[in-house]
Protein backbone atom coordinates (compact mmCIF):
# COMPACT_ATOMS: atom_id res chain seq x y z
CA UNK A 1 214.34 -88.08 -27.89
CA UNK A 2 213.62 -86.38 -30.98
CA UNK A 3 212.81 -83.42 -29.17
CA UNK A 4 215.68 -83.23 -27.00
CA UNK A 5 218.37 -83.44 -30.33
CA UNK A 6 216.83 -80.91 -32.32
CA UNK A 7 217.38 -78.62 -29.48
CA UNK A 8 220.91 -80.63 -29.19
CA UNK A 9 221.49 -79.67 -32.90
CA UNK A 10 221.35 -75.56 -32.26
CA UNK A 11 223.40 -76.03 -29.35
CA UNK A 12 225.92 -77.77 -31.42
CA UNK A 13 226.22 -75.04 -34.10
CA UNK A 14 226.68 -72.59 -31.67
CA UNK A 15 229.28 -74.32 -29.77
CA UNK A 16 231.59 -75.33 -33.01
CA UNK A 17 231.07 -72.21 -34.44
CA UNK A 18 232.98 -70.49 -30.89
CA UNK A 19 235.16 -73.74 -30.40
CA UNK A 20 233.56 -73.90 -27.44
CA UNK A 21 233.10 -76.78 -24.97
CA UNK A 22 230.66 -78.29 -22.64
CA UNK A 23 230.71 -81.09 -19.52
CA UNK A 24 227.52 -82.47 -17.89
CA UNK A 25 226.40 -83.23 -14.64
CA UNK A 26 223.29 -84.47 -14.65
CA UNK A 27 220.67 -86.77 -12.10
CA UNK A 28 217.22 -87.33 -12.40
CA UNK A 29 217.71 -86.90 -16.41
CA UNK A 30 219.30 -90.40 -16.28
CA UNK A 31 221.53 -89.20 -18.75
CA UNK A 32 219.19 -87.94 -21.28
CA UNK A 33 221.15 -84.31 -21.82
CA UNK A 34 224.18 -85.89 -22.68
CA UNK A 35 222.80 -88.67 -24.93
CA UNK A 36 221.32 -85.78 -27.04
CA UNK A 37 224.34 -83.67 -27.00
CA UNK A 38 226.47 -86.75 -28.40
CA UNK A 39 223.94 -87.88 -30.94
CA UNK A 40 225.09 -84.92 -32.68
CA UNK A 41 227.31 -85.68 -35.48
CA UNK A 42 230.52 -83.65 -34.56
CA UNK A 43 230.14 -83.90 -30.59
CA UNK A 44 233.88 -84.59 -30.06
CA UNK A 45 234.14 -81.12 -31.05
CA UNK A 46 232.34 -79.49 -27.95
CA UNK A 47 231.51 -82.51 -25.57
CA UNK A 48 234.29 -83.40 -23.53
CA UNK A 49 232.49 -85.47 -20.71
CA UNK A 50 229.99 -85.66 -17.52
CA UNK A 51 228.44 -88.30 -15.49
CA UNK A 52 225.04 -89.46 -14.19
CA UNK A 53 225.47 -87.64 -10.64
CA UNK A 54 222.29 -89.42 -9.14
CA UNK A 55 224.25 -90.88 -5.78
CA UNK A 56 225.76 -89.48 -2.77
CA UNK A 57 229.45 -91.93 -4.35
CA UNK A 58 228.77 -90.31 -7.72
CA UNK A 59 228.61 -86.98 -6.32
CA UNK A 60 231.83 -87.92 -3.94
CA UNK A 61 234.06 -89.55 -6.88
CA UNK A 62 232.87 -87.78 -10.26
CA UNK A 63 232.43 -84.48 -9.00
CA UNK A 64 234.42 -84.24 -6.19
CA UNK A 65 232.03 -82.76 -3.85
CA UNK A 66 232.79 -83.61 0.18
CA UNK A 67 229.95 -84.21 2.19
CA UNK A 68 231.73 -81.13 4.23
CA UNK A 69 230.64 -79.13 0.89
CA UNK A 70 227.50 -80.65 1.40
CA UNK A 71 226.41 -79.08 5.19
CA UNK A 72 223.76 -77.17 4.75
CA UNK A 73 222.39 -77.71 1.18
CA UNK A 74 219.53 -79.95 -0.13
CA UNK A 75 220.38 -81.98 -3.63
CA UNK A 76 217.31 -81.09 -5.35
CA UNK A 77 217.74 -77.20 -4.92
CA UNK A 78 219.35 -74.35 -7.09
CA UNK A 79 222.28 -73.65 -4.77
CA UNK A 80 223.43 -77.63 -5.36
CA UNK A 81 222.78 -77.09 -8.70
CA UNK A 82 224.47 -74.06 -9.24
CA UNK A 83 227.58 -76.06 -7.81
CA UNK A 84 227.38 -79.33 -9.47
CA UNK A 85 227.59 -76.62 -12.97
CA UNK A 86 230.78 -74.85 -11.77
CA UNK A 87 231.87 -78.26 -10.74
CA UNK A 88 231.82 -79.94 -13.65
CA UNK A 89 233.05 -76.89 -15.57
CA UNK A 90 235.74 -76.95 -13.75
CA UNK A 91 236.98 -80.09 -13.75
CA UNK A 92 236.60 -81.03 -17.71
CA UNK A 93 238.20 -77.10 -17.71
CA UNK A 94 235.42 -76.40 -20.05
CA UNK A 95 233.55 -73.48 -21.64
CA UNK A 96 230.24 -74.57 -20.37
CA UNK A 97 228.65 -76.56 -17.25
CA UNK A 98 225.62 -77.60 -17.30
CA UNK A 99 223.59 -79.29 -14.20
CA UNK A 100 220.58 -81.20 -13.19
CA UNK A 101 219.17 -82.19 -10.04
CA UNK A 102 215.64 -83.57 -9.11
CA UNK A 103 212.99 -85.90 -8.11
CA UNK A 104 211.32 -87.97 -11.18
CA UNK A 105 208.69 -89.71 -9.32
CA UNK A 106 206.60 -91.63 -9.18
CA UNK A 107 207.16 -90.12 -5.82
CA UNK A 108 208.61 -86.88 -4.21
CA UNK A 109 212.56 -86.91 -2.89
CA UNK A 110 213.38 -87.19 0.83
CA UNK A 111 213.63 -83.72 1.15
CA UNK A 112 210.08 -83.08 0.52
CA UNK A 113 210.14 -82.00 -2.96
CA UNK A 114 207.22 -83.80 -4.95
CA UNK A 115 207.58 -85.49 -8.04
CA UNK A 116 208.08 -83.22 -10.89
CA UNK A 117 210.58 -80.92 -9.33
CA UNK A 118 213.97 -80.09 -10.41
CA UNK A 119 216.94 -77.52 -10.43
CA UNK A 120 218.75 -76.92 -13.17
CA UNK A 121 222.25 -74.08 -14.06
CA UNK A 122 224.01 -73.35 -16.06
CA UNK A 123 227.72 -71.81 -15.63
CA UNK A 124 230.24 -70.03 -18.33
CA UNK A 125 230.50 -67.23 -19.76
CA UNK A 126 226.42 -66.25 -18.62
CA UNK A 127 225.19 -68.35 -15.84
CA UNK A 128 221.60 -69.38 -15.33
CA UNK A 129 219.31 -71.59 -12.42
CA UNK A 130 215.83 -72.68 -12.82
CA UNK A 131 213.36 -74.29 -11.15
CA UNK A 132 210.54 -76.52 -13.11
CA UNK A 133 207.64 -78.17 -11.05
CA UNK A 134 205.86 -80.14 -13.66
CA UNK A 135 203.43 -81.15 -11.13
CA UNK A 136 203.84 -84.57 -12.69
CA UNK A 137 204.37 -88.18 -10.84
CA UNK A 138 204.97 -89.81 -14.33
CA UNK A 139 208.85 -90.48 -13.95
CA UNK A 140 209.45 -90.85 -17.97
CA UNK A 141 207.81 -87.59 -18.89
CA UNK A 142 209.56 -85.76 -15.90
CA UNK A 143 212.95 -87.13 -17.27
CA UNK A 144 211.84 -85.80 -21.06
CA UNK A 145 210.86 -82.99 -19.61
CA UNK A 146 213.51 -82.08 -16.92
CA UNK A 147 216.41 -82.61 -20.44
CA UNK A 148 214.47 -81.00 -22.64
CA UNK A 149 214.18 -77.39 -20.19
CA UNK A 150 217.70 -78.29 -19.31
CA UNK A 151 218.88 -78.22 -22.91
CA UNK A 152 216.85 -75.03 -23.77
CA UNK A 153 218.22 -73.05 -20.47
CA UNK A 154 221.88 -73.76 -22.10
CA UNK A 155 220.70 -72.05 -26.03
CA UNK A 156 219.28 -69.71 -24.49
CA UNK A 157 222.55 -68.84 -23.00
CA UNK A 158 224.69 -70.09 -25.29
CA UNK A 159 222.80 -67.45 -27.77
CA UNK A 160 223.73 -64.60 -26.30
């Protein structure tokens, strides 16, 4: 966790210091991103919300996303994840979304990603996808891991 709030902490600064705001809509991550965002003193400044999107309900009430929406696109993919960060943008009507989607493992997804694979964006003022394949079945490392690339794919656009 360390890890994950010192990149929290330059986040932070750079948020306050544009009175900006962010809202998170994270899965496999288990709520990780958030956690670290909010263990910064002086969240309620930038944070204003998000949920653990890790069910086909969550992604129906929290987000709002139809299973119409949903024809045609795979959870665990950039294009979902690219929409679950304008989503949640959107709805909190903040600055900043930022989105993860994946499988943890010990095992691979249904949709025949393996274990170690996920999709994150970001969407604002610069928008952003990646893909990380850790190539990892340990599911507590992958969730570390999958936060702490999530976090440093938002500074790194928050910085410009």
């Amino acid at each position: 966790m360390k890890e994950l709030v010192t990149i929290a902490e330059k986040i932070a600064v750079k948020l306050i210091e544009r009175k900006q705001t962010i809202a998170i809509a994270e899965s496999s991550t288990g709520g990780l991103i958030s956690a670290a965002l909010l263990s910064v003193p002086g969240a309620s400044a930038y944070f204003l919300g998000g949920g653990v999107v890790y069910t086909r309900d969550a992604r129906r009430i929290l987000m709002d996303i139809s299973d119409e929406a949903m024809k045609g696109l795979r959870s665990a993919s950039e294009t979902y994840a690219k929409l679950l960060a304008n989503q949640v943008r959107q709805r909190f009507a903040t600055d900043w979304g930022l989105s993860e989607t994946g499988a943890t493992g010990p095992t691979g997804n249904r949709y025949g990603d393996a274990a170690g694979h996920s999709c994150m964006a970001v969407a604002g003022p610069q928008n952003a996808v990646f893909t990380l394949e850790t190539g990892s079945a340990d599911r507590q490392a992958n969730m570390q891991k999958f936060a702490s690339t999530a976090l440093g794919l938002l500074l790194e656009n928050v910085s410009k």
